[in-house]
N, C-alpha and C. Protein backbone atom coordinates (compact mmCIF):
# COMPACT_ATOMS: atom_id res chain seq x y z
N UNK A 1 -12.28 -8.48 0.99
CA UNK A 1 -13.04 -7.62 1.89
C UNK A 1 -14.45 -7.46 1.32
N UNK A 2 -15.66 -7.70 2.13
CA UNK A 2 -16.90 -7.64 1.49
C UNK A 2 -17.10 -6.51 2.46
N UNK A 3 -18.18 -5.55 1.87
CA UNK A 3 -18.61 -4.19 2.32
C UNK A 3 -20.56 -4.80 2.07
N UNK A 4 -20.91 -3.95 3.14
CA UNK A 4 -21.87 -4.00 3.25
C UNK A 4 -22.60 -2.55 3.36
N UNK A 5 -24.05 -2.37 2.93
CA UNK A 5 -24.37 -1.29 3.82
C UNK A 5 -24.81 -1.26 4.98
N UNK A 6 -24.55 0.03 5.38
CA UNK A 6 -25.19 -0.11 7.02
C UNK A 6 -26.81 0.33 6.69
N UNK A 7 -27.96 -0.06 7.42
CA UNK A 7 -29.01 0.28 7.52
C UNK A 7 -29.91 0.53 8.70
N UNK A 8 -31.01 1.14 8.27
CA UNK A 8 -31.59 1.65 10.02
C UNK A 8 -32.65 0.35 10.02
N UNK A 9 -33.84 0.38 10.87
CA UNK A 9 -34.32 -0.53 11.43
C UNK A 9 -35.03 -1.13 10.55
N UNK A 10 -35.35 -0.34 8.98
CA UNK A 10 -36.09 -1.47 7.98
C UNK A 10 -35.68 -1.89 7.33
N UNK A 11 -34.55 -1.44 7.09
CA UNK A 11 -33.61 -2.20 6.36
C UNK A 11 -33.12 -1.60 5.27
N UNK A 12 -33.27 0.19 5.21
CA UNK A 12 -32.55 0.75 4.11
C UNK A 12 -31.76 1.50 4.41
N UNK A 13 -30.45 1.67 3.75
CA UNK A 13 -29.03 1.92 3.63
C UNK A 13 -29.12 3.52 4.25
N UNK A 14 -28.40 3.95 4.86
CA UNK A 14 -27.95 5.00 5.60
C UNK A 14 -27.17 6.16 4.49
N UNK A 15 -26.12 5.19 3.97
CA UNK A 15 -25.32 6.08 3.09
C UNK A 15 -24.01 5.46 3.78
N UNK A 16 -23.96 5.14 4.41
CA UNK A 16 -22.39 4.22 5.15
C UNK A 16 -22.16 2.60 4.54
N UNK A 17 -20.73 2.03 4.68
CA UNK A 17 -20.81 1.10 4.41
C UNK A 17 -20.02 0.56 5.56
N UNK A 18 -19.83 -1.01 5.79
CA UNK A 18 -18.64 -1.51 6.95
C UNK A 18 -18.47 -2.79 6.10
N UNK A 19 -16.89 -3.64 6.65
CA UNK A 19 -16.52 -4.34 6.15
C UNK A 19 -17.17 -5.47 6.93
N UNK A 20 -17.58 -6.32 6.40
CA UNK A 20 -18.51 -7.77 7.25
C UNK A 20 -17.93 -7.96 8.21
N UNK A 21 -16.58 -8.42 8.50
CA UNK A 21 -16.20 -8.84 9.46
C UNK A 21 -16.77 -7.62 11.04
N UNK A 22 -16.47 -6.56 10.79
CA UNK A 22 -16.55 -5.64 11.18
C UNK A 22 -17.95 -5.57 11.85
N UNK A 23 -18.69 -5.73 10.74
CA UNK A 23 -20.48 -5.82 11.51
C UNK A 23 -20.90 -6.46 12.34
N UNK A 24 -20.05 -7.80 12.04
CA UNK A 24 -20.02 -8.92 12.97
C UNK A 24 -19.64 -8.69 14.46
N UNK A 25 -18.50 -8.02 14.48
CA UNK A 25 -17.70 -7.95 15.50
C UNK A 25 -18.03 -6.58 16.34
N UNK A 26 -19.05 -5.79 16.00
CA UNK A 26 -19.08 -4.48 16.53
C UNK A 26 -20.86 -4.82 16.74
N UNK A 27 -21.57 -5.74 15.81
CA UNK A 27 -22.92 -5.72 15.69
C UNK A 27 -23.76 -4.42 15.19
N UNK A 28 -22.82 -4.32 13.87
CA UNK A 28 -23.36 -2.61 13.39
C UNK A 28 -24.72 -3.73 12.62
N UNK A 29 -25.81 -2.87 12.27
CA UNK A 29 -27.01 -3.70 11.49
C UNK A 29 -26.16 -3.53 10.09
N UNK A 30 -26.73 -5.04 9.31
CA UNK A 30 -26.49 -4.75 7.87
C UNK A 30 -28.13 -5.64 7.56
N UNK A 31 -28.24 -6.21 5.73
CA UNK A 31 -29.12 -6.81 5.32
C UNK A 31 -28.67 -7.90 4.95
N UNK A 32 -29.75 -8.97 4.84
CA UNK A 32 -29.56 -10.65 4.61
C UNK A 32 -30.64 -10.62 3.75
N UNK A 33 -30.40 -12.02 2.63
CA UNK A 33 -31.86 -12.25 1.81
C UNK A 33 -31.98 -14.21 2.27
N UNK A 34 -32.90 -14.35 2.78
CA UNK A 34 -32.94 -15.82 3.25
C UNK A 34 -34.27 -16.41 2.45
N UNK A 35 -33.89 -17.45 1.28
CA UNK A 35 -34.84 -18.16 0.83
C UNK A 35 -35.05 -19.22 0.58
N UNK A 36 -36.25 -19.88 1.34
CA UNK A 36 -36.45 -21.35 1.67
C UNK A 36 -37.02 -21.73 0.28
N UNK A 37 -36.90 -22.72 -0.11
CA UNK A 37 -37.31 -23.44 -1.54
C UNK A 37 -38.36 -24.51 -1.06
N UNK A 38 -39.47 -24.66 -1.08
CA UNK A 38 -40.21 -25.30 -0.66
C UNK A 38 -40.78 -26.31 -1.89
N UNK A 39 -41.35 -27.73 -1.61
CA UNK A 39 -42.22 -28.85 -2.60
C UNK A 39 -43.37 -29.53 -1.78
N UNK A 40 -43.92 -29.86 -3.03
CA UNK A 40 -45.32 -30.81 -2.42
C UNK A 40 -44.76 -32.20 -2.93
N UNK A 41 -44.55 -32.49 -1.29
CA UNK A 41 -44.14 -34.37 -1.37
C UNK A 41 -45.27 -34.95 -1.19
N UNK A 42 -44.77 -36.20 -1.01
CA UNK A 42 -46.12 -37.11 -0.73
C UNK A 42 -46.76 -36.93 0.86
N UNK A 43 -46.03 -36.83 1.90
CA UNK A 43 -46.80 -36.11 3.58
C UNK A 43 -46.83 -34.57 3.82
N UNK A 44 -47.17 -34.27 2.73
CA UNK A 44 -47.00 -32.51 2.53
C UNK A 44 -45.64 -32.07 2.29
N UNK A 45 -46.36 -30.41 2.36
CA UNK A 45 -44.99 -29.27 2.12
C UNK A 45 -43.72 -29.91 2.61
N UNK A 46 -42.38 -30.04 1.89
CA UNK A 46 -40.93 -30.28 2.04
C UNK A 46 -40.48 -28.96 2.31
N UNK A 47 -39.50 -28.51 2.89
CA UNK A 47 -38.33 -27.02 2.63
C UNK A 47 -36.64 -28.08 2.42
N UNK A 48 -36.58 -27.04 1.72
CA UNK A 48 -34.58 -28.01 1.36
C UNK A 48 -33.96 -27.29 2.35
N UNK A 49 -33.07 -28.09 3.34
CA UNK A 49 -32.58 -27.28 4.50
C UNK A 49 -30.70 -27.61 3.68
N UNK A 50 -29.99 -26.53 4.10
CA UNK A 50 -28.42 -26.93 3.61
C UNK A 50 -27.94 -27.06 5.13
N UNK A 51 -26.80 -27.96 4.96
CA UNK A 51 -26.02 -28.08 6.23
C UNK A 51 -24.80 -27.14 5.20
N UNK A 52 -24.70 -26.52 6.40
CA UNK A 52 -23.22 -25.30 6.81
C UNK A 52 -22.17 -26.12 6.60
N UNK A 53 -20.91 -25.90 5.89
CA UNK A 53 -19.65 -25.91 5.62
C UNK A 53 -19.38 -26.07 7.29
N UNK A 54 -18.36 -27.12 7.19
CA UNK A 54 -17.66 -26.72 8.20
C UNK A 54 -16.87 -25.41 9.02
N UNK A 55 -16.41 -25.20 7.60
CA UNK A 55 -15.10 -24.13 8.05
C UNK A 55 -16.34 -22.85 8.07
N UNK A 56 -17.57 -22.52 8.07
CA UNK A 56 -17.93 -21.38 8.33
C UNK A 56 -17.83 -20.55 9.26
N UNK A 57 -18.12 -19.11 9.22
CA UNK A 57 -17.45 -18.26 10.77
C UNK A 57 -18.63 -18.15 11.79
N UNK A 58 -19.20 -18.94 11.11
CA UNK A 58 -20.68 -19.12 12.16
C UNK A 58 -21.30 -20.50 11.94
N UNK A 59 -21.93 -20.99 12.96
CA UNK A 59 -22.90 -21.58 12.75
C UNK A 59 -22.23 -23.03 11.86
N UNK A 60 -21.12 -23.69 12.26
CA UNK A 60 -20.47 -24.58 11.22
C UNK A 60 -20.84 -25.83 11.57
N UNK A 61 -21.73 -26.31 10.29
CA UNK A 61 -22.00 -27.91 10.14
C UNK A 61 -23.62 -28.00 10.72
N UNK A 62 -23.96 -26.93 11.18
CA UNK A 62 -25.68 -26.53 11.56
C UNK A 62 -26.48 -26.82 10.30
N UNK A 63 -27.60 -27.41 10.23
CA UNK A 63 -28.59 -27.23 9.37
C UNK A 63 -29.15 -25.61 9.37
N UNK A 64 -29.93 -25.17 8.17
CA UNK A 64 -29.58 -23.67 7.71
C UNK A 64 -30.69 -23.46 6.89
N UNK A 65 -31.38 -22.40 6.39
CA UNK A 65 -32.12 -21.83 5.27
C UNK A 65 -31.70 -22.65 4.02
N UNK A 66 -32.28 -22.89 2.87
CA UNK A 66 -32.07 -23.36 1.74
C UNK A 66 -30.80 -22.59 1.34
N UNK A 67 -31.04 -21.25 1.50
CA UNK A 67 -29.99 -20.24 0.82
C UNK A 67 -30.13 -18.98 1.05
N UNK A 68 -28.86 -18.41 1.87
CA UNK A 68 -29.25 -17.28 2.52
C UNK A 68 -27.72 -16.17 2.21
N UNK A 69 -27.83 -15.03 2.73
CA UNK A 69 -26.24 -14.80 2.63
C UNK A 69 -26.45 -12.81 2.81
N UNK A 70 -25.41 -12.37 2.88
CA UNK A 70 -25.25 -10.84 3.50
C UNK A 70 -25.62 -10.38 1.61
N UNK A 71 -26.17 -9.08 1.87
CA UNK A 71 -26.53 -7.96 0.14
C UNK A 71 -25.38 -7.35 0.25
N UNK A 72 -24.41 -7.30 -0.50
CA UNK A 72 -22.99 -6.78 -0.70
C UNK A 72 -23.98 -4.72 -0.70
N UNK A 73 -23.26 -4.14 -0.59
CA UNK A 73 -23.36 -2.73 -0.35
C UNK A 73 -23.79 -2.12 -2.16
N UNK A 74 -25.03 -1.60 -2.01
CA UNK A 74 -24.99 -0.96 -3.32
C UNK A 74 -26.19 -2.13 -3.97
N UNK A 75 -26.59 -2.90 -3.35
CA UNK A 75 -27.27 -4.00 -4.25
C UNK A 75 -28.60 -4.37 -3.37
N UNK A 76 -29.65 -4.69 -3.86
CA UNK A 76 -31.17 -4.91 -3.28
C UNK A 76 -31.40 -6.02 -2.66
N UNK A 77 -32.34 -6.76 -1.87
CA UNK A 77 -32.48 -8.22 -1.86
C UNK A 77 -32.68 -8.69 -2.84
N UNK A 78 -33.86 -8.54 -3.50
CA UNK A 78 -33.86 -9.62 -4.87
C UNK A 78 -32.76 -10.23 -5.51
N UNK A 79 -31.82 -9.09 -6.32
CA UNK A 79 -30.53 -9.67 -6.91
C UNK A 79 -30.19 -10.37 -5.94
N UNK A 80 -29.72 -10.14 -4.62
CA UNK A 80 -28.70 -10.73 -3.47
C UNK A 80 -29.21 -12.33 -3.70
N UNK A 81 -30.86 -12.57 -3.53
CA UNK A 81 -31.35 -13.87 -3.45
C UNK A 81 -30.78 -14.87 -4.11
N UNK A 82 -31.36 -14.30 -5.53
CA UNK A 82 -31.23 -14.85 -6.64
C UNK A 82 -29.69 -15.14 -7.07
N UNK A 83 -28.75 -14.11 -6.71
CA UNK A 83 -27.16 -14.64 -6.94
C UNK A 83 -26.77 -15.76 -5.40
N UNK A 84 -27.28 -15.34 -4.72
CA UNK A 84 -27.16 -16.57 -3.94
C UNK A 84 -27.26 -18.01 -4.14
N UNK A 85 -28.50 -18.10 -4.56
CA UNK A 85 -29.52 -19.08 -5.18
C UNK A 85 -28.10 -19.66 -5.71
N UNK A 86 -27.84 -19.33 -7.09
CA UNK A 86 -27.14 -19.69 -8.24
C UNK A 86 -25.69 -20.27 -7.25
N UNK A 87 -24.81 -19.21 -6.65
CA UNK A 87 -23.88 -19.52 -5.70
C UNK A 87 -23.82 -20.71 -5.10
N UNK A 88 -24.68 -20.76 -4.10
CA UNK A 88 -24.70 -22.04 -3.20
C UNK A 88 -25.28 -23.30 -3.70
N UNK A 89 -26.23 -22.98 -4.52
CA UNK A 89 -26.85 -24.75 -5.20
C UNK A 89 -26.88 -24.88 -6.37
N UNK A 90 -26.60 -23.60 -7.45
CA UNK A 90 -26.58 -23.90 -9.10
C UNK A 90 -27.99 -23.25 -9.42
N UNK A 91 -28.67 -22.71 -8.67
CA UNK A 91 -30.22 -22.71 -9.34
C UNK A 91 -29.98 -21.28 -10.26
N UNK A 92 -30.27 -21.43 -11.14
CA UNK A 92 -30.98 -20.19 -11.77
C UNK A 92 -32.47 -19.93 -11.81
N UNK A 93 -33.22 -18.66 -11.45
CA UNK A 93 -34.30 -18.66 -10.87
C UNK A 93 -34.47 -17.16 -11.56
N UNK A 94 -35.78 -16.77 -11.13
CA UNK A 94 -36.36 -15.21 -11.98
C UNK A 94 -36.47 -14.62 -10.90
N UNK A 95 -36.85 -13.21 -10.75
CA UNK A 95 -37.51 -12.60 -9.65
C UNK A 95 -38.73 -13.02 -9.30
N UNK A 96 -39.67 -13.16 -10.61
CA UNK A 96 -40.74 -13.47 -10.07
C UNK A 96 -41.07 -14.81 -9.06
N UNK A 97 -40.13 -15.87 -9.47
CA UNK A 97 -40.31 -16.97 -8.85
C UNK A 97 -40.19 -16.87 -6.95
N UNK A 98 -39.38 -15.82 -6.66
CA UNK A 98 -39.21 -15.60 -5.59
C UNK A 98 -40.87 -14.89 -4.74
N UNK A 99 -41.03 -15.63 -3.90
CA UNK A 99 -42.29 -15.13 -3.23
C UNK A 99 -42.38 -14.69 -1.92
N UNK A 100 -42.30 -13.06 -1.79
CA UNK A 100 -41.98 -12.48 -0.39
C UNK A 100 -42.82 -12.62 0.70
N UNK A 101 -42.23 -13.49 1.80
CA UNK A 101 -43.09 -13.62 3.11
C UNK A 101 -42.89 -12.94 4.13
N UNK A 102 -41.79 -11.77 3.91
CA UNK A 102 -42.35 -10.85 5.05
C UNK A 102 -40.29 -10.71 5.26
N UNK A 103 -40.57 -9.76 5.88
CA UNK A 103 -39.20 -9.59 6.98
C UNK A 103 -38.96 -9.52 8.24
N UNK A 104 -37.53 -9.74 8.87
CA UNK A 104 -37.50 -9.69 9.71
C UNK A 104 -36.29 -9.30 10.54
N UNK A 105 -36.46 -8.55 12.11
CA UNK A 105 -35.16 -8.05 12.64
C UNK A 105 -34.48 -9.60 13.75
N UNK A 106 -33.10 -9.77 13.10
CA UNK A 106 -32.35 -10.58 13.96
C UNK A 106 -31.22 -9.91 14.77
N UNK A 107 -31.22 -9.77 15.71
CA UNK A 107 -30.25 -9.55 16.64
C UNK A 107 -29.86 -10.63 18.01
N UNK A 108 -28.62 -11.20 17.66
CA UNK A 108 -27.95 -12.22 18.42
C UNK A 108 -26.51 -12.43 18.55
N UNK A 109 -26.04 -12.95 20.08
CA UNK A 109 -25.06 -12.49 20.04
C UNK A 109 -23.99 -13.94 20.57
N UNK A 110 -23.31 -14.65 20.08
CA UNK A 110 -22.44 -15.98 20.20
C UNK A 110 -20.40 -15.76 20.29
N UNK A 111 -20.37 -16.77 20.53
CA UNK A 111 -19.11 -16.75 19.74
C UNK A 111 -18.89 -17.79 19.44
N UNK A 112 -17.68 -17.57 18.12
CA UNK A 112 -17.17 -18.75 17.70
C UNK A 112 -15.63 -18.93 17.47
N UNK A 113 -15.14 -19.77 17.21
CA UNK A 113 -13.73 -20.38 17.18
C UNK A 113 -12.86 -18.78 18.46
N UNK A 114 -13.52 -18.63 19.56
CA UNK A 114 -12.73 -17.71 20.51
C UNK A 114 -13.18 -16.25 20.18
N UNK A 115 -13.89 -16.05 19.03
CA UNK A 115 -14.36 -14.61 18.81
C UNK A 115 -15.70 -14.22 19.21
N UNK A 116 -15.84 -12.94 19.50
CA UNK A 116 -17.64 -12.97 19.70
C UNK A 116 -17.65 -12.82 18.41
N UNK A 117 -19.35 -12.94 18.21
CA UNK A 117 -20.01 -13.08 16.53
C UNK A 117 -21.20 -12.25 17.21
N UNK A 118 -21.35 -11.30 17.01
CA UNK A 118 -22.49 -10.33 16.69
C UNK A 118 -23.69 -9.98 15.73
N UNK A 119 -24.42 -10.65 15.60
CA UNK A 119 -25.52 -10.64 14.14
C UNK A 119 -26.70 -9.85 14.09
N UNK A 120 -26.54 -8.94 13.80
CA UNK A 120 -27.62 -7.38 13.67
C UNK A 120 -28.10 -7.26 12.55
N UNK A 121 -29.02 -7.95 11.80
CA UNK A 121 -29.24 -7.81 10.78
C UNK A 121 -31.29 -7.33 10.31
N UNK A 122 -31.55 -6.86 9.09
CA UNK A 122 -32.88 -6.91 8.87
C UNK A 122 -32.62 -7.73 7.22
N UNK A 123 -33.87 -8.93 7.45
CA UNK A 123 -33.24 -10.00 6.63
C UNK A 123 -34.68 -9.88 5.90
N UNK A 124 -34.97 -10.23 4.57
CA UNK A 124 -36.19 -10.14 3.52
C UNK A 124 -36.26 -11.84 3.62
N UNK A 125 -37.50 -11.89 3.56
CA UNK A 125 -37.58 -13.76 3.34
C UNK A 125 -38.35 -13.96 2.59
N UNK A 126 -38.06 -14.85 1.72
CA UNK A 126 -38.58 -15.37 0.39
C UNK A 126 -39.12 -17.02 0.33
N UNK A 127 -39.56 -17.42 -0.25
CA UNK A 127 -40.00 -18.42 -0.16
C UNK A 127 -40.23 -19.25 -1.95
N UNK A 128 -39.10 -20.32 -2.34
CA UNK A 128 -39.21 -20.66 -4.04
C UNK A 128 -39.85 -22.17 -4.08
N UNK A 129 -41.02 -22.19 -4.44
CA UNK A 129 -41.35 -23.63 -4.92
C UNK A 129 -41.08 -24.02 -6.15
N UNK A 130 -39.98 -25.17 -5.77
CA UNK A 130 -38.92 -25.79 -6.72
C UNK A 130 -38.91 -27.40 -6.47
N UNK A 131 -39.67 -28.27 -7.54
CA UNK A 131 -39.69 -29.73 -7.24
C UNK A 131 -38.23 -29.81 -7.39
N UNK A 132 -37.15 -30.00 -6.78
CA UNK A 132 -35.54 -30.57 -7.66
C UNK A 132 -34.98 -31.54 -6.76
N UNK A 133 -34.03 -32.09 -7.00
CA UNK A 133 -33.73 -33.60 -6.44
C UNK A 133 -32.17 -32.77 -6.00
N UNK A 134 -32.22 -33.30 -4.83
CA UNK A 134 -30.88 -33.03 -4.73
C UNK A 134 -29.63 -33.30 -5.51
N UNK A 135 -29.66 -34.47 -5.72
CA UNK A 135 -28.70 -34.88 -6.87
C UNK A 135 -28.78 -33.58 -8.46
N UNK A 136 -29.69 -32.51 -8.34
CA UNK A 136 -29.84 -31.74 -9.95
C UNK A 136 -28.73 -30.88 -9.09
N UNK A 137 -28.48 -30.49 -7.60
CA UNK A 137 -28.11 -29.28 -7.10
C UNK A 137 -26.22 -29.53 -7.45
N UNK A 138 -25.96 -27.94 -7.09
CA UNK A 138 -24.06 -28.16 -7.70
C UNK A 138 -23.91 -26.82 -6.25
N UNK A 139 -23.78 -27.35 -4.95
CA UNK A 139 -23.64 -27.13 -3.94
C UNK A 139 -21.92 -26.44 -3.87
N UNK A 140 -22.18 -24.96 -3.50
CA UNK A 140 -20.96 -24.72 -3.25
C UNK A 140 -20.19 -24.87 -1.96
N UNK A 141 -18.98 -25.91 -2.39
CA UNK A 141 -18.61 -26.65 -1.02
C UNK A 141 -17.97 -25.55 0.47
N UNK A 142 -17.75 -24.15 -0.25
CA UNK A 142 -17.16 -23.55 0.98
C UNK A 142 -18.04 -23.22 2.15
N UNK A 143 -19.21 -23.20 1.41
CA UNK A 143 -20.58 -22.72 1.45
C UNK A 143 -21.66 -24.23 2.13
N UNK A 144 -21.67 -24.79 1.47
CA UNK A 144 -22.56 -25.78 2.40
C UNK A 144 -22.24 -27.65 1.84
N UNK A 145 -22.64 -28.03 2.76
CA UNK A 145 -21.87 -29.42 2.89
C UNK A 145 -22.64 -30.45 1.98
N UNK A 146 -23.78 -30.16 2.07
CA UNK A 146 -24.99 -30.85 1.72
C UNK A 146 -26.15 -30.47 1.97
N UNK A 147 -27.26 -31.15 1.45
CA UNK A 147 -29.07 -30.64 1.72
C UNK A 147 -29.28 -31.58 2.24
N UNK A 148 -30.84 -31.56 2.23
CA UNK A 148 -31.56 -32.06 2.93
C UNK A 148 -32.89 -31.95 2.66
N UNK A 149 -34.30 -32.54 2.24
CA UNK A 149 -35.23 -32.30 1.99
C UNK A 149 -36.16 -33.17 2.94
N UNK A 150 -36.67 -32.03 4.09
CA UNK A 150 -37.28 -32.48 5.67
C UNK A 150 -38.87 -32.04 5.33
N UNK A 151 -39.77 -32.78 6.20
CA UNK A 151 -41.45 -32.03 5.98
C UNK A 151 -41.32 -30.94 6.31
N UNK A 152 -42.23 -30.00 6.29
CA UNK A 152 -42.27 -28.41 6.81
C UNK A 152 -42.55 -29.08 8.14
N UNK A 153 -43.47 -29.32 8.27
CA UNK A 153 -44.16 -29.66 9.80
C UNK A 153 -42.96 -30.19 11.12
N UNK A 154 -42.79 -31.47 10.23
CA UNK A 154 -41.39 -31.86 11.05
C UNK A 154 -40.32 -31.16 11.23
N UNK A 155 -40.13 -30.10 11.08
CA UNK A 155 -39.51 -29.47 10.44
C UNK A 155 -39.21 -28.46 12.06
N UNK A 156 -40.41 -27.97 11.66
CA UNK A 156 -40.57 -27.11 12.77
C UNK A 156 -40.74 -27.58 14.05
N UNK A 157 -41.31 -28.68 14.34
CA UNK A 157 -41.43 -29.69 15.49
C UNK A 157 -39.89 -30.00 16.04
N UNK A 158 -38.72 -30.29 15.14
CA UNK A 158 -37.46 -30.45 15.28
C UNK A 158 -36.61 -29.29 15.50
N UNK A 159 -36.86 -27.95 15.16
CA UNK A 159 -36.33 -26.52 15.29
C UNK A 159 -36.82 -26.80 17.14
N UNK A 160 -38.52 -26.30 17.12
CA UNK A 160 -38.77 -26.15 18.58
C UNK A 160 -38.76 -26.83 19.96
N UNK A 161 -38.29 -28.28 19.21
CA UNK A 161 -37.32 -28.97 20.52
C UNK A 161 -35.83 -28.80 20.60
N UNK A 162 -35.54 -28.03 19.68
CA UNK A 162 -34.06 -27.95 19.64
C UNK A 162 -33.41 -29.65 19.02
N UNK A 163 -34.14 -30.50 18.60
CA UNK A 163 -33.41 -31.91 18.41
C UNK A 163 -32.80 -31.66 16.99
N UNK A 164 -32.73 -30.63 16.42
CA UNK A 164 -31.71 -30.80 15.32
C UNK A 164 -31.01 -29.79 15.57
N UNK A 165 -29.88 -30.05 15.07
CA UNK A 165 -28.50 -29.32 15.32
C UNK A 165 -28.78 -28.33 13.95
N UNK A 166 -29.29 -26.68 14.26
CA UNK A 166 -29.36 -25.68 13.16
C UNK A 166 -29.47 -24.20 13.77
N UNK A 167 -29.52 -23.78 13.16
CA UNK A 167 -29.33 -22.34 13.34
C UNK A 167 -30.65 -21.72 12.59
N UNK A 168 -31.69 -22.17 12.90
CA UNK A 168 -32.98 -22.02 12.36
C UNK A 168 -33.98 -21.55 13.32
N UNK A 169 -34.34 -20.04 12.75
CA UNK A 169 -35.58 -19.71 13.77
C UNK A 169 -36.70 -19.97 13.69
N UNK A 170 -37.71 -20.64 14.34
CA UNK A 170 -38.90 -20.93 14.51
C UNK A 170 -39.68 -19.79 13.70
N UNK A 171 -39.82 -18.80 14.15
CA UNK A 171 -40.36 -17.46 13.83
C UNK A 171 -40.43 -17.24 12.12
N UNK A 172 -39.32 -17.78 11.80
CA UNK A 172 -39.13 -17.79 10.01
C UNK A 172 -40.18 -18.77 9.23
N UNK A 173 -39.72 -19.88 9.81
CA UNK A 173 -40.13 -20.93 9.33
C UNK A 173 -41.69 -20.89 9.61
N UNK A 174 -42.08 -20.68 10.70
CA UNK A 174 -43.65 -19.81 10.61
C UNK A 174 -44.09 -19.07 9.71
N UNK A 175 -43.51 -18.07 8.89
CA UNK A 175 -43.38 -17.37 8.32
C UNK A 175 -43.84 -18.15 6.67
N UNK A 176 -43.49 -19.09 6.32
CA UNK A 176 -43.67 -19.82 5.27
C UNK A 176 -44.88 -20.65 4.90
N UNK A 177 -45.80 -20.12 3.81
CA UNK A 177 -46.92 -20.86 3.35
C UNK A 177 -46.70 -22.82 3.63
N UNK A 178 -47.80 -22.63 4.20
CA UNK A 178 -47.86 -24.65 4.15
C UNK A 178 -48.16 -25.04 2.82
N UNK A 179 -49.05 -23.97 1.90
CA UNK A 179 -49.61 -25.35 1.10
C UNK A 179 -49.47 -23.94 -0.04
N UNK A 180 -48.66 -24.62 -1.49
CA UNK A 180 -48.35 -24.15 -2.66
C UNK A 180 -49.38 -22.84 -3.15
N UNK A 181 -50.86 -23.25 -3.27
CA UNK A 181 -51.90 -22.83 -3.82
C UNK A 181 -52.33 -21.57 -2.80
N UNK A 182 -52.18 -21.41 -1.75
CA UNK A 182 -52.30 -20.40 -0.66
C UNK A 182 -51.57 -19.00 -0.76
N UNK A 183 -51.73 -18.36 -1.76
CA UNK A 183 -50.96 -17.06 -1.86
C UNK A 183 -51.28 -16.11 -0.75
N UNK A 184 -52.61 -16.08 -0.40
CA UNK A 184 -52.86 -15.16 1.22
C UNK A 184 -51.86 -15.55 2.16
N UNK A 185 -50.72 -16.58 1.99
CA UNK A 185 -49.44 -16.48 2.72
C UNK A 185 -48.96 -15.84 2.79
N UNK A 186 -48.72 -15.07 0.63
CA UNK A 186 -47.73 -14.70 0.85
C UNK A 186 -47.87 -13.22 0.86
């Protein structure tokens, strides 16, 4: 059972908690920490996109954020990021390395395998420039299938035709410095 807190519209805790499934299924708001890992390739800015686990309760086998995931109840974004980070691809990373581009409110509503899926969340977005090869990553398989290292540009060109199969908002990915040296991004 993962517990979450509940929070009001910026994203700080009420004093309540609900069990995930629960948030999901009722669309109570909780918090997300979503952070894209970005490089300077040779046709510009890269982001590492993960494809979704199959068996996920959402969104399964979609291309995805580098690394994203619910702040267990009692705990901040930063930590959440950063144990994410480590979780899903092996990275160990600092706070500082994490570079905040802003937040944002998601509310959407699907279903999957016969259930509705309700997603009410206020999510912190981060942004880690990390040269690493996929082959350095130790991908947790429940968690994601594989990466992917796409241009930013193309990137977003492929979100806003819908021609890749992801669960990726335009609006985010806007959200993310083009070019390393540009801190007025962040």
């Amino acid at each position: 059972m993962e517990l979450l807190d509940v929070v009001d519209e910026h994203g700080v805790p009420t004093g309540e908690t609900v069990e995930r499934e629960i948030a999901h299924r009722q669309g109570i708001r909780h918090r997300t920490a979503h952070v894209w890992i970005l490089r300077e390739g040779e046709s510009g800015t890269e982001v590492l996109l993960q494809k979704r686990s199959a068996n996920k309760d959402s969104h399964p086998g979609c291309y995805d954020i580098s690394s994203a995931g619910h702040i267990p109840a009692g705990v901040d974004y930063l930590p959440s990021a950063i144990r994410e980070l480590q979780e899903e691809l092996g990275l160990s990373v600092c706070q500082d390395e994490l570079h905040y581009c802003g937040q944002r409110i998601i509310h959407w509503k699907d279903e999957f395998y016969g259930k509705s899926f309700v997603d009410n969340q206020v999510s912190n977005i981060y942004c880690l420039w990390r040269n690493v090869s996929s082959e350095e990553l130790t991908l947790q398989e429940s968690e994601v299938e594989s990466v992917l290292w796409m241009n930013l540009q193309q990137c977003k060109e492929l979100v806003a035709s819908g021609e890749l199969k992801s669960c990726i908002f335009l609006e985010e990915l806007n959200m993310l410095p083009c070019e390393k040296n540009r801190k007025s991004d962040w």
